[in-house]
Protein backbone atom coordinates (compact mmCIF):
# COMPACT_ATOMS: atom_id res chain seq x y z
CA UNK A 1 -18.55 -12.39 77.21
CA UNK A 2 -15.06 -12.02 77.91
CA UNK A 3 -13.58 -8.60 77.26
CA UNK A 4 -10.21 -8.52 74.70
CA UNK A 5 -8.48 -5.71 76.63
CA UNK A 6 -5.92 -7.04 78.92
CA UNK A 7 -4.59 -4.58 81.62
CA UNK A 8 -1.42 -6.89 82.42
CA UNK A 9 0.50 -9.51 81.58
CA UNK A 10 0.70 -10.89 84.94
CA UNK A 11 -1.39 -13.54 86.84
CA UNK A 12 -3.42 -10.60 89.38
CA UNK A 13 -5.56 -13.33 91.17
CA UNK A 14 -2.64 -15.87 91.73
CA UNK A 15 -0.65 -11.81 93.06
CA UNK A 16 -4.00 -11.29 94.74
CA UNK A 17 -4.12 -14.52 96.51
CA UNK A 18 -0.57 -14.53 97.85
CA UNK A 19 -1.84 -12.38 100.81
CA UNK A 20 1.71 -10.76 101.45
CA UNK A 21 1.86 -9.44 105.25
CA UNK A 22 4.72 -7.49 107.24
CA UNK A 23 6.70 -10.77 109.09
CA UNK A 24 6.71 -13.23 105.88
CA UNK A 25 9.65 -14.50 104.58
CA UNK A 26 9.90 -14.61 100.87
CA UNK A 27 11.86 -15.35 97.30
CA UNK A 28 10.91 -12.83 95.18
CA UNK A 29 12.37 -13.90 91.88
CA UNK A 30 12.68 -10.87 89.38
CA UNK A 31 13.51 -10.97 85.61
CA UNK A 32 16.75 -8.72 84.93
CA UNK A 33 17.79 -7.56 81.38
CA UNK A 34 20.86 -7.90 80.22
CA UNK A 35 22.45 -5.67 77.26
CA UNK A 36 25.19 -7.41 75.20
CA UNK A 37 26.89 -5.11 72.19
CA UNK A 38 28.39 -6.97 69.34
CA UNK A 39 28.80 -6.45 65.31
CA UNK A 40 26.65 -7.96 62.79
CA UNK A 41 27.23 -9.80 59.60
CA UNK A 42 27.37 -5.69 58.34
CA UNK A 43 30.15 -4.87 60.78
CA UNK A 44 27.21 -2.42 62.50
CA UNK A 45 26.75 -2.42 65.86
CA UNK A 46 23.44 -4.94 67.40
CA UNK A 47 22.29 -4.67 70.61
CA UNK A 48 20.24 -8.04 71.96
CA UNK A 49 18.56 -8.87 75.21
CA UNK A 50 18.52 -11.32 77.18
CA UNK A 51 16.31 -12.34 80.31
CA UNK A 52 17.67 -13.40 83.27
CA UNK A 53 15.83 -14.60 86.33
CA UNK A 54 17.48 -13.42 89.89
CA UNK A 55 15.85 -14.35 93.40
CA UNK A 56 15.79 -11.52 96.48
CA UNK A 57 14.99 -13.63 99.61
CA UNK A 58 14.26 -11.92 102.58
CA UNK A 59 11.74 -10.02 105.21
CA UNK A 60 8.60 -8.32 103.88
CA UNK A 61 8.78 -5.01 106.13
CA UNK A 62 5.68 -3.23 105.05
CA UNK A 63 3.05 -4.00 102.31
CA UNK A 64 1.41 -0.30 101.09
CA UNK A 65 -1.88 0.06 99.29
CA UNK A 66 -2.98 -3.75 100.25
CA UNK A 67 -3.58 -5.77 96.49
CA UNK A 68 -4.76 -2.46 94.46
CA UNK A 69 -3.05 -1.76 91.50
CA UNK A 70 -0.24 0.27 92.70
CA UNK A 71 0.46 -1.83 95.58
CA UNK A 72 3.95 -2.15 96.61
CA UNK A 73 5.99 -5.06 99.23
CA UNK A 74 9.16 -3.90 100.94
CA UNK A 75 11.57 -6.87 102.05
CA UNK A 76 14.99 -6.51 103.79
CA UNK A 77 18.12 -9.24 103.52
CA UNK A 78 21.41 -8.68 104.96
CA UNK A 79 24.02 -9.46 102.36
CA UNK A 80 27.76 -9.51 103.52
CA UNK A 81 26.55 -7.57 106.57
CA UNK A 82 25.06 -4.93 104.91
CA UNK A 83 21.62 -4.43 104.87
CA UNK A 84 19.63 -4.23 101.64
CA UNK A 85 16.27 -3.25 101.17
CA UNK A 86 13.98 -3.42 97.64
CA UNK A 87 10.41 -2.04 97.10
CA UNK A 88 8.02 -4.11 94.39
CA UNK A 89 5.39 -3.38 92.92
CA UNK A 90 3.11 -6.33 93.67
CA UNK A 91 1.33 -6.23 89.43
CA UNK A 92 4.81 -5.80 88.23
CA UNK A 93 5.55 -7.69 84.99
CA UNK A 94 9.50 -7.93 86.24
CA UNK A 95 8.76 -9.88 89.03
CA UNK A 96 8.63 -13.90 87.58
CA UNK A 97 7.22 -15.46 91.00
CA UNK A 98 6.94 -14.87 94.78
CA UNK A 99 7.42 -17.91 97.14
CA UNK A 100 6.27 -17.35 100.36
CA UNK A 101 9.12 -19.22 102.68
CA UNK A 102 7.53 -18.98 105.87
CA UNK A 103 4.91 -17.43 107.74
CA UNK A 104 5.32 -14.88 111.48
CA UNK A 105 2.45 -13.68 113.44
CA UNK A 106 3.49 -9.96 113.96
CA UNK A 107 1.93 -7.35 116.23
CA UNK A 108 2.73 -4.81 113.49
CA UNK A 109 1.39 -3.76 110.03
CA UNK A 110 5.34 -2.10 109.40
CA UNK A 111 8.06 -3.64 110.72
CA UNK A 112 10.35 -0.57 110.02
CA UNK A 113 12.03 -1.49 114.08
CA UNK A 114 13.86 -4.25 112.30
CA UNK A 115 16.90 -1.84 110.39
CA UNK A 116 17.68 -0.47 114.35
CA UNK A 117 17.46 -3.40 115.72
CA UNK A 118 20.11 -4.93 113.33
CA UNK A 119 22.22 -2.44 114.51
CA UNK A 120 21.69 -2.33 117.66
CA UNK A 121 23.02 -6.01 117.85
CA UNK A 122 26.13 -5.34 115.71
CA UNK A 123 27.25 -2.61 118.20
CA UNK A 124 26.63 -5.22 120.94
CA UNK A 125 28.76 -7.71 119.25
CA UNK A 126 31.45 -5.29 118.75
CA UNK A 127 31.94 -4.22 122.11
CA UNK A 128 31.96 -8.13 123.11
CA UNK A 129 34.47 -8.69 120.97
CA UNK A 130 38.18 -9.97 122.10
CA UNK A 131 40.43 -7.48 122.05
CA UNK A 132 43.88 -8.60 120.97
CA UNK A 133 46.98 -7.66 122.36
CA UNK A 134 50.18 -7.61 120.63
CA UNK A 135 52.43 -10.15 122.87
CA UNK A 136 56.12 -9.65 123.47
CA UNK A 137 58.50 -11.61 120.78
CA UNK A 138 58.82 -15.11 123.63
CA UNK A 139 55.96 -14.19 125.73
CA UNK A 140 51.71 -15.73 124.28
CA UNK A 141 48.86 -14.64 126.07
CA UNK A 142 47.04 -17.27 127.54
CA UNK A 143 43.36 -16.80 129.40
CA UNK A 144 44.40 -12.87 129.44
CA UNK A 145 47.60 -13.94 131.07
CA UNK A 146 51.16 -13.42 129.54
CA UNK A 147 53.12 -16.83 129.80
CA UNK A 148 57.11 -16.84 129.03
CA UNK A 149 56.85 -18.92 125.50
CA UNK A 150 58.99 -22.35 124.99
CA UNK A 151 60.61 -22.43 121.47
CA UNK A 152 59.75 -25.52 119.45
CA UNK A 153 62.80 -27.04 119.76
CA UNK A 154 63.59 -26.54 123.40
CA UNK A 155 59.72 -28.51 123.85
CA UNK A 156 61.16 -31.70 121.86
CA UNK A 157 64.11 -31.73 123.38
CA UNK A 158 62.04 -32.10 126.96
């Protein structure tokens, strides 16, 4: 006989059987609440709330405490260049659904070499970067070498 307690709303063998590890790539899609103020019919102020659903895609870093109850997924995206990290709880009730993208054999349980690594290739970028000089009013730079400009209508004239 079935028991009438239920200890969450959420699916825990479908959460169970996801089998999160430190490499995957996921979409985590979480449920965010929105708070909208207006007046009622009685000129008082109503709150309401509203659901809605918002995905995080990204690396799983580190999965803690395996599929127990208070097991928690970390995943990292880089958004506009900055790096963003979120910890879930893997039984929350926020959390709507978690597609697994893709799947990387990793040599580590925590991938926490991943945030200097990002850096470490953004500092290599900059100092490959083209430095631009400022070129004399008729003079353009050319392969690194300044070459006496020809005005436009000089050129059509030729």
């Amino acid at each position: 006989m079935a028991s009438g307690v239920h200890v969450s709303p959420v699916d825990m063998e479908a959460r169970k059987a996801l089998d999160l590890r430190a490499g995957d790539t996921v979409r985590v899609w979480q449920k965010i609440e929105e708070l909208k103020q207006g007046k009622g019919a009685d000129k008082k102020k109503v709150v309401t709330k509203t659901y809605r659903k918002q995905a995080f895609e990204g690396l799983v870093l580190a999965v803690k405490h395996g599929s127990e109850p208070g097991g928690t997924f970390t995943v990292r995206k880089v958004a506009s260049g900055v790096g963003v990290e979120k910890i879930f709880p893997i039984y929350s009730p926020l959390i709507d659904s978690v597609e697994v993208l893709r799947r990387t054999k990793t040599r580590r349980s925590k991938l926490y070499f991943i945030r200097d690594k990002a850096t470490r290739e953004v500092k290599r970028a900059m100092r490959k970067s083209v430095r631009v000089e400022q070129p004399a009013a008729n003079k353009v730079i050319v392969d690194g070498v300044a070459v006496e400009a020809v005005p436009a209508t000089e050129a059509a004239a030729e």
